[in-house]
PDB file of N, CA and C in Angstrom:
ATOM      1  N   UNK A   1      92.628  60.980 162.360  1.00  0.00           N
ATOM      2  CA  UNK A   1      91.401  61.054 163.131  1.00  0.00           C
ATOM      3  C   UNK A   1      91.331  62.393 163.847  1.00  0.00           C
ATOM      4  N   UNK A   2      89.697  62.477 163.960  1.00  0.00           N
ATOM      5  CA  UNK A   2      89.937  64.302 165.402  1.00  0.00           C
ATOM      6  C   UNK A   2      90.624  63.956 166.583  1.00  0.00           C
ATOM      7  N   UNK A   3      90.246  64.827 167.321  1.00  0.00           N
ATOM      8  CA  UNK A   3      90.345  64.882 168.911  1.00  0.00           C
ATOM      9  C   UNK A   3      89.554  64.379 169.592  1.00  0.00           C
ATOM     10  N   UNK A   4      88.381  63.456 169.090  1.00  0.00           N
ATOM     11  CA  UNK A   4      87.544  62.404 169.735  1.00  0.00           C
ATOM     12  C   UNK A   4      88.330  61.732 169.754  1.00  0.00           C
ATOM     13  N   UNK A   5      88.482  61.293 171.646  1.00  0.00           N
ATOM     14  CA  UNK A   5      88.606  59.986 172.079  1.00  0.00           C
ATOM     15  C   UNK A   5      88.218  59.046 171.762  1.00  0.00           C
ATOM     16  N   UNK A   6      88.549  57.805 171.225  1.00  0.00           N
ATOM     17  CA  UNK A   6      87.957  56.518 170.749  1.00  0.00           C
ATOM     18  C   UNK A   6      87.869  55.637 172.187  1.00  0.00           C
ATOM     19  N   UNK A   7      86.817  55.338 172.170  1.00  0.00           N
ATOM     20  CA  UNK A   7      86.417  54.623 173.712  1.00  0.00           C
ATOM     21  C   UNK A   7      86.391  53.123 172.688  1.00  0.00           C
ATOM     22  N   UNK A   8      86.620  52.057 173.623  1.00  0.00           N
ATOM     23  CA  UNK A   8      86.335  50.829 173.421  1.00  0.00           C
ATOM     24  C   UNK A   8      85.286  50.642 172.973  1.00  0.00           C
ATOM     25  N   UNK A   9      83.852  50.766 173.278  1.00  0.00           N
ATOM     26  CA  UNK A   9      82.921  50.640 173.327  1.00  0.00           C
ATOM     27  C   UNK A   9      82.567  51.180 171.179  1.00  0.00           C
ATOM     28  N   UNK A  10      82.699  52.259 171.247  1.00  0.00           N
ATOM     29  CA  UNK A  10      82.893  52.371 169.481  1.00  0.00           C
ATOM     30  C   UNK A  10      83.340  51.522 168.957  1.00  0.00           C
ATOM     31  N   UNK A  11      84.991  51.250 168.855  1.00  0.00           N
ATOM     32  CA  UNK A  11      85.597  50.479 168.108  1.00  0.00           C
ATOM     33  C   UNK A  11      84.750  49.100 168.090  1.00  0.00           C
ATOM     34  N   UNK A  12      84.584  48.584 169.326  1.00  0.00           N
ATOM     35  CA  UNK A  12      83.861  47.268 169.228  1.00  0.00           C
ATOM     36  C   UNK A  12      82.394  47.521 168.031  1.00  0.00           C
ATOM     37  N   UNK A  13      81.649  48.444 168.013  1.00  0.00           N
ATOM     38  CA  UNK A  13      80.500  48.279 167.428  1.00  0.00           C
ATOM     39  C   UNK A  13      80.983  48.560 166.154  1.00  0.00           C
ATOM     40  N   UNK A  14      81.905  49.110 166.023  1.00  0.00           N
ATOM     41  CA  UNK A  14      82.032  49.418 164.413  1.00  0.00           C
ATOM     42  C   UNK A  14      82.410  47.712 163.754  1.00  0.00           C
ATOM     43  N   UNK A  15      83.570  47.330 164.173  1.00  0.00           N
ATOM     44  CA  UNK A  15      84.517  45.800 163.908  1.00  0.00           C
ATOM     45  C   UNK A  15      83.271  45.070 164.051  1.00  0.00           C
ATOM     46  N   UNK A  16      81.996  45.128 164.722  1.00  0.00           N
ATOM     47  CA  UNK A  16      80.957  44.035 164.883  1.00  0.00           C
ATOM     48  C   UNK A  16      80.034  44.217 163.297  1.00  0.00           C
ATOM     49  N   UNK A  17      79.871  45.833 163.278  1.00  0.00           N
ATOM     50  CA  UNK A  17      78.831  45.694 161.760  1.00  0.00           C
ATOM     51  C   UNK A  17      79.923  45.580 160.680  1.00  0.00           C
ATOM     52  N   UNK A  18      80.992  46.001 160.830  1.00  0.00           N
ATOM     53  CA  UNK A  18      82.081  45.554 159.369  1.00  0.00           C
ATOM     54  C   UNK A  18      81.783  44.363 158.999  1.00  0.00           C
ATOM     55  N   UNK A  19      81.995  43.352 160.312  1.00  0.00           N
ATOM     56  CA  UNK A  19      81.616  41.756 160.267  1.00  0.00           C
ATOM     57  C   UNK A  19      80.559  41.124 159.763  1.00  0.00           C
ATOM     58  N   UNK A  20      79.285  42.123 160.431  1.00  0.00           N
ATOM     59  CA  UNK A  20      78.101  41.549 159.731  1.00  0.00           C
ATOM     60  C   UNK A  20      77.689  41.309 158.440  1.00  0.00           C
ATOM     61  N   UNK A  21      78.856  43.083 157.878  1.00  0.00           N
ATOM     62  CA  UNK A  21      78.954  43.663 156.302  1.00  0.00           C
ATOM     63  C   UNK A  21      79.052  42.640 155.542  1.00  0.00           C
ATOM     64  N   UNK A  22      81.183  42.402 156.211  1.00  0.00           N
ATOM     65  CA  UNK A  22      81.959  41.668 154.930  1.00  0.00           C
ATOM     66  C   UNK A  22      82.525  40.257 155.852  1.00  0.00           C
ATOM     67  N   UNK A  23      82.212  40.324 156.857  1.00  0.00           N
ATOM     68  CA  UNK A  23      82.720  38.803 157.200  1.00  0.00           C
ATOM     69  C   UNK A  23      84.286  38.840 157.656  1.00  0.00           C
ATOM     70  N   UNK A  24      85.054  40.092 158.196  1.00  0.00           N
ATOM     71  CA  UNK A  24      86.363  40.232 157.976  1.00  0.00           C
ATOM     72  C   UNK A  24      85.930  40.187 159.847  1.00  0.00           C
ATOM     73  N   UNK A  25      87.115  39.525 160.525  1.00  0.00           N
ATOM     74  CA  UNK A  25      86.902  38.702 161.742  1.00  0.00           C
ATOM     75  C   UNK A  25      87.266  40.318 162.317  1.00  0.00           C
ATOM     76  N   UNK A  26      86.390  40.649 163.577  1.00  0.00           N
ATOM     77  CA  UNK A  26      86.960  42.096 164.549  1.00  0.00           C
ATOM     78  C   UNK A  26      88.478  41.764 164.670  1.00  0.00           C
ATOM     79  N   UNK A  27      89.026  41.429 165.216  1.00  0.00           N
ATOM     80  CA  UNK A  27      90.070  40.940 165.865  1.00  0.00           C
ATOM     81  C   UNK A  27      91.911  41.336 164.435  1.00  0.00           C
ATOM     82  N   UNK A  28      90.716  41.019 163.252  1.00  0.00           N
ATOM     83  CA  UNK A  28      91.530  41.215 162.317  1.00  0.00           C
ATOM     84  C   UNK A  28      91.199  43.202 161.490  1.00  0.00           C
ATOM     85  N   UNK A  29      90.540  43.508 162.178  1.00  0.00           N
ATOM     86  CA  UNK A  29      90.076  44.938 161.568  1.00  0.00           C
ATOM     87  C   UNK A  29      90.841  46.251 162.738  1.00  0.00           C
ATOM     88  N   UNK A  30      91.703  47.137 161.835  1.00  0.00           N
ATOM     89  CA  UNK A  30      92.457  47.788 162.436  1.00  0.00           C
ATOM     90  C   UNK A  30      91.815  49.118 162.592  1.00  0.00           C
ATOM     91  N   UNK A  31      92.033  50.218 163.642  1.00  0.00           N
ATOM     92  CA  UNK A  31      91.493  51.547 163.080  1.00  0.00           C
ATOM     93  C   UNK A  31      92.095  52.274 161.775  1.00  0.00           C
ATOM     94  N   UNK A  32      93.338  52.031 161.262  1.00  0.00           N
ATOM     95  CA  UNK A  32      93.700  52.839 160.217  1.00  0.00           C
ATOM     96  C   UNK A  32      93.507  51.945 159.269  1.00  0.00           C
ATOM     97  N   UNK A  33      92.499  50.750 159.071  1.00  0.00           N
ATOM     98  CA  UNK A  33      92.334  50.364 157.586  1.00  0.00           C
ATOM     99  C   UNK A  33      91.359  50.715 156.876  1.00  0.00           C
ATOM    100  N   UNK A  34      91.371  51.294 155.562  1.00  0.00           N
ATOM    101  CA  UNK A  34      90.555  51.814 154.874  1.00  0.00           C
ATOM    102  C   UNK A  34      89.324  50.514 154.377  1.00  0.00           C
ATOM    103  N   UNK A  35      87.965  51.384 154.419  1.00  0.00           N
ATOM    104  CA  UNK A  35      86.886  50.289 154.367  1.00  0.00           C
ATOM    105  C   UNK A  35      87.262  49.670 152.757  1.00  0.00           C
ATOM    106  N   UNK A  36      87.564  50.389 151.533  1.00  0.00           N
ATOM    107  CA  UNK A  36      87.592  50.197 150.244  1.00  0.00           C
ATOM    108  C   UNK A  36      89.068  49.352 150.411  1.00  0.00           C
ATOM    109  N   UNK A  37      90.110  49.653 150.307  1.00  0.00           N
ATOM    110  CA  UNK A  37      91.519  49.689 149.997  1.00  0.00           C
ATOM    111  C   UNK A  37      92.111  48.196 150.620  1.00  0.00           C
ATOM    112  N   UNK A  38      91.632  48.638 152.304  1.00  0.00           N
ATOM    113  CA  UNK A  38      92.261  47.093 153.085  1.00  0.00           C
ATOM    114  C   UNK A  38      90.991  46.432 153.308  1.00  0.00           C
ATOM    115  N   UNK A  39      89.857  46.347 153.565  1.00  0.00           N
ATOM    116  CA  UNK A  39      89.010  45.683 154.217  1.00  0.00           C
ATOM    117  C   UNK A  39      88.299  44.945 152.437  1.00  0.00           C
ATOM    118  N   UNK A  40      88.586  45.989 151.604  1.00  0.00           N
ATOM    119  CA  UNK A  40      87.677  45.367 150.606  1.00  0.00           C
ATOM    120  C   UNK A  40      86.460  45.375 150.126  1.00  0.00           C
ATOM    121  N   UNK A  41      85.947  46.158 151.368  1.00  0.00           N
ATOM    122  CA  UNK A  41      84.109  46.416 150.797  1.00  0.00           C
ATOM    123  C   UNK A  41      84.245  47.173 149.291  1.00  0.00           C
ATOM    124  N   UNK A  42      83.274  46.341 149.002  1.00  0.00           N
ATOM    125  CA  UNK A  42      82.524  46.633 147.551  1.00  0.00           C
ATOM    126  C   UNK A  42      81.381  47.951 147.801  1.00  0.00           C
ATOM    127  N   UNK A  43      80.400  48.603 146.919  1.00  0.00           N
ATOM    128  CA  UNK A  43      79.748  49.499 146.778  1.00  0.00           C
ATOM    129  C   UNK A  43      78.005  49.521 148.064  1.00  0.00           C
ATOM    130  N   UNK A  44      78.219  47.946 147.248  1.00  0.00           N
ATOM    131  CA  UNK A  44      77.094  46.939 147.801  1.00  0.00           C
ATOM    132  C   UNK A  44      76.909  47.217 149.839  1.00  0.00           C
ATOM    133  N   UNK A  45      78.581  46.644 150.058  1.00  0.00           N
ATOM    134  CA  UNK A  45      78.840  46.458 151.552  1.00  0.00           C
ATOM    135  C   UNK A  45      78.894  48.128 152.310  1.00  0.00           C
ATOM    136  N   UNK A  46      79.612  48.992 150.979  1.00  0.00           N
ATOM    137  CA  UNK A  46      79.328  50.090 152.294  1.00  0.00           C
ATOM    138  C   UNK A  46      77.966  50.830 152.443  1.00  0.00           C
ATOM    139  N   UNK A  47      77.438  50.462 151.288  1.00  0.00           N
ATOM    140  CA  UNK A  47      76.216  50.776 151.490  1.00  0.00           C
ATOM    141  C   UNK A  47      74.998  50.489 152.444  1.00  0.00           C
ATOM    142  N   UNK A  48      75.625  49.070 152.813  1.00  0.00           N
ATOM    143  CA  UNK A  48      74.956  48.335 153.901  1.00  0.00           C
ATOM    144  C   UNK A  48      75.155  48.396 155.145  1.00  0.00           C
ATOM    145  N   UNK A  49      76.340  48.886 154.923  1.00  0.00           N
ATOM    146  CA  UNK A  49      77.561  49.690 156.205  1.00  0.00           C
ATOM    147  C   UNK A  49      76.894  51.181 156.909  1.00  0.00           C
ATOM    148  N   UNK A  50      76.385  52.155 155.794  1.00  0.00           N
ATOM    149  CA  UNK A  50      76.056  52.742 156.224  1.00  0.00           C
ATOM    150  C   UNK A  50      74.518  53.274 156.678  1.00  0.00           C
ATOM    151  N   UNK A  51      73.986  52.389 156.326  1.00  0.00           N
ATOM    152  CA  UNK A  51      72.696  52.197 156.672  1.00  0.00           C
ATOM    153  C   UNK A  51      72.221  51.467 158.148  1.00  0.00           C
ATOM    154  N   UNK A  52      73.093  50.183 158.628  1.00  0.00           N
ATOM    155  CA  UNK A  52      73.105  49.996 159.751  1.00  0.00           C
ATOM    156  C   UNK A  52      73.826  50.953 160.886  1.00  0.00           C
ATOM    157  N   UNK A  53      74.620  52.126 160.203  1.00  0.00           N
ATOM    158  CA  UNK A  53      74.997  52.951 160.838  1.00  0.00           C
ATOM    159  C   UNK A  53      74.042  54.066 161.474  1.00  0.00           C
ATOM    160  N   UNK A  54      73.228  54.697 160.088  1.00  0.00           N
ATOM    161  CA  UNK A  54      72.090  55.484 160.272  1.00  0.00           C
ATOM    162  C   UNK A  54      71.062  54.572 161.187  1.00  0.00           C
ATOM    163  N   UNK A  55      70.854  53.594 161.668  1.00  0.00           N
ATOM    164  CA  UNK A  55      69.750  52.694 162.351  1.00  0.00           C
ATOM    165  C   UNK A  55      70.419  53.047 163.776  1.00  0.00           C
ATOM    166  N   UNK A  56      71.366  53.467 164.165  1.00  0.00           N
ATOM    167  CA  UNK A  56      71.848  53.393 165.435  1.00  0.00           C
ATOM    168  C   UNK A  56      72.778  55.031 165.346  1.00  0.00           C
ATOM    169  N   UNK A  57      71.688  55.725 164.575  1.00  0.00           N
ATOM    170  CA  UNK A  57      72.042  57.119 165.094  1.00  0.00           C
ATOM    171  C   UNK A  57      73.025  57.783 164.451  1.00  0.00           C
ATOM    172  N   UNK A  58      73.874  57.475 163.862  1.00  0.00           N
ATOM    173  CA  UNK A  58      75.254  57.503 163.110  1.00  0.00           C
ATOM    174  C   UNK A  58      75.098  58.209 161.751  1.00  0.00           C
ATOM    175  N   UNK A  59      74.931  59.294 161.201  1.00  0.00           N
ATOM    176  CA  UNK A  59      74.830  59.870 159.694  1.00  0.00           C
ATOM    177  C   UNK A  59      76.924  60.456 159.156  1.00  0.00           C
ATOM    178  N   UNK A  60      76.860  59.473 158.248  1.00  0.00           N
ATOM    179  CA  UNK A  60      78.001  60.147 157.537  1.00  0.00           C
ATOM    180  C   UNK A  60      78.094  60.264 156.404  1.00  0.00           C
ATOM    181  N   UNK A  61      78.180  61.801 156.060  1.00  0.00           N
ATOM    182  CA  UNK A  61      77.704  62.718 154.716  1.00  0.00           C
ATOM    183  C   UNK A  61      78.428  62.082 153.206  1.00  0.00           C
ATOM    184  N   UNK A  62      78.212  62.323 152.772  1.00  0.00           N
ATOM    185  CA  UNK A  62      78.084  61.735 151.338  1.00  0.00           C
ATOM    186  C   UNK A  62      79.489  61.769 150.652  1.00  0.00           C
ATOM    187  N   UNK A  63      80.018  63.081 151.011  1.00  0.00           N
ATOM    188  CA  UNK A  63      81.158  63.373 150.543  1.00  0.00           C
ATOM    189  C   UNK A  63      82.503  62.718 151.608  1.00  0.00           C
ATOM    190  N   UNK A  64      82.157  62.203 152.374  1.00  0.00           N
ATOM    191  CA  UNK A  64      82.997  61.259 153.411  1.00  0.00           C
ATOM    192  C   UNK A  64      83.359  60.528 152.818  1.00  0.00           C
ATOM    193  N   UNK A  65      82.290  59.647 151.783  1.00  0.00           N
ATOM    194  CA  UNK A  65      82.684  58.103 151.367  1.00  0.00           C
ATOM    195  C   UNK A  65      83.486  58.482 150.292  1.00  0.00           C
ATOM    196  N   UNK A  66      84.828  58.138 150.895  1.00  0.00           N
ATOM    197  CA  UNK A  66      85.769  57.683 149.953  1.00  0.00           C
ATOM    198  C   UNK A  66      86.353  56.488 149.736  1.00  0.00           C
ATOM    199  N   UNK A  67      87.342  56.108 148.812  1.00  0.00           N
ATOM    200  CA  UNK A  67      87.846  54.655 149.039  1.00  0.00           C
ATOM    201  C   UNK A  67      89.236  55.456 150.547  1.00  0.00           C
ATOM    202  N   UNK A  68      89.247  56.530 150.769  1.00  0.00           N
ATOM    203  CA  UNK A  68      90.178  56.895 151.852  1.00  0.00           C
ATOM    204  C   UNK A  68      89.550  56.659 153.351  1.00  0.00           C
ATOM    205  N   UNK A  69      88.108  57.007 153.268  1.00  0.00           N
ATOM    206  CA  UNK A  69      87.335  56.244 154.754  1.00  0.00           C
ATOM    207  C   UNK A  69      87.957  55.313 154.886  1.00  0.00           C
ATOM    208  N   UNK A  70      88.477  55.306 156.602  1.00  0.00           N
ATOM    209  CA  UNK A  70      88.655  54.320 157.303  1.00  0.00           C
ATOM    210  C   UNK A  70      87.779  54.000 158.736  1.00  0.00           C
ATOM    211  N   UNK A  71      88.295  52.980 158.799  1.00  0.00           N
ATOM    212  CA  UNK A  71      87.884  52.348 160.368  1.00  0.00           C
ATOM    213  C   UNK A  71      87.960  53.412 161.065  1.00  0.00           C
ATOM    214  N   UNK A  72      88.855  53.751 161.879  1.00  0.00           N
ATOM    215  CA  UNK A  72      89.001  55.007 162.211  1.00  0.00           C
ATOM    216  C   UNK A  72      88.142  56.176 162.468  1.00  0.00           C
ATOM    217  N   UNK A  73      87.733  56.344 161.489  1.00  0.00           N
ATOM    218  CA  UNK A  73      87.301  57.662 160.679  1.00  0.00           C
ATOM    219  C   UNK A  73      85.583  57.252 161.385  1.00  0.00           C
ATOM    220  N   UNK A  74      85.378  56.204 161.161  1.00  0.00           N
ATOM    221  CA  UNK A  74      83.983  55.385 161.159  1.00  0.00           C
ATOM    222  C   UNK A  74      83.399  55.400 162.545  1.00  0.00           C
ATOM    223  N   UNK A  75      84.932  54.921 163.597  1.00  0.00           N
ATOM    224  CA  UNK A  75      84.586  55.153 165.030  1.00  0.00           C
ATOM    225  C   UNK A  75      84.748  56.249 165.864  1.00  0.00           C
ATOM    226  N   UNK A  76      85.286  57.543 164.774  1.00  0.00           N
ATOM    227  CA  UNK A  76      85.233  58.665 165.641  1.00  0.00           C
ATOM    228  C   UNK A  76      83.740  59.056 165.219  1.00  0.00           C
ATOM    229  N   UNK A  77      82.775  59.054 164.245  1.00  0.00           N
ATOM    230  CA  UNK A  77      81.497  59.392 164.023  1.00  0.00           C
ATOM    231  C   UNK A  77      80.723  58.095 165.164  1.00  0.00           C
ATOM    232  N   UNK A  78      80.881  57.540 165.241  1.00  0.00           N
ATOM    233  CA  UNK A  78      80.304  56.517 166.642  1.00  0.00           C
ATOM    234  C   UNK A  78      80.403  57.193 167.761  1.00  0.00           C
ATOM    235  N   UNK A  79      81.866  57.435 168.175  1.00  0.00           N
ATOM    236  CA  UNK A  79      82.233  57.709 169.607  1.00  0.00           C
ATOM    237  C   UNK A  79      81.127  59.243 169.659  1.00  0.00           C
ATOM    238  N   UNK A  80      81.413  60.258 168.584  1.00  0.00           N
ATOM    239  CA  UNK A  80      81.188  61.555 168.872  1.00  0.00           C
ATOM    240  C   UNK A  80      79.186  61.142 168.907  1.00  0.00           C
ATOM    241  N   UNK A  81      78.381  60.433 168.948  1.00  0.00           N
ATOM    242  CA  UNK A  81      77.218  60.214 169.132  1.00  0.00           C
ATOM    243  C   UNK A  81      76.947  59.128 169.724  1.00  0.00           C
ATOM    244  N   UNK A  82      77.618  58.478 170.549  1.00  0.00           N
ATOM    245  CA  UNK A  82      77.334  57.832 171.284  1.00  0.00           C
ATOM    246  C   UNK A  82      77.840  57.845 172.826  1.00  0.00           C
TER     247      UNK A  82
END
């Protein structure tokens, strides 16, 4: 991850739309798990992932999405715009 501080307040909103995504409980979603690899989203989910992202301000570029994106990765683009 950068040198953005991860405030609570990120992490919580990210673990809330993962949930909405794929149904994987917050509580069970880590910052270093990858959205593809550990969490499991399909093409479908991050797509849906990142669209409720862009609705709340959040743009992450094209060449980001990897199956290496993680949680993490997801709430330092939160924290740094919110």
């Amino acid at each position: 991850m950068s040198d953005v501080v991860v405030d609570n307040h990120a992490e919580s909103l990210v673990a809330n739309l993962i949930y909405q995504v794929n149904g994987v409980l917050p509580k069970d979603i880590s910052l270093h798990h990858s959205l593809v690899n550990d969490l499991l989203m399909d093409s479908i989910e991050l797509i849906d992932l990142l669209m409720r992202l862009e609705e709340i301000g959040v743009a992450i570029h094209e060449s980001e999405i990897t199956s290496e994106l993680t949680v993490g990765d997801i709430v330092t683009h939160v924290a740094s715009v919110h």
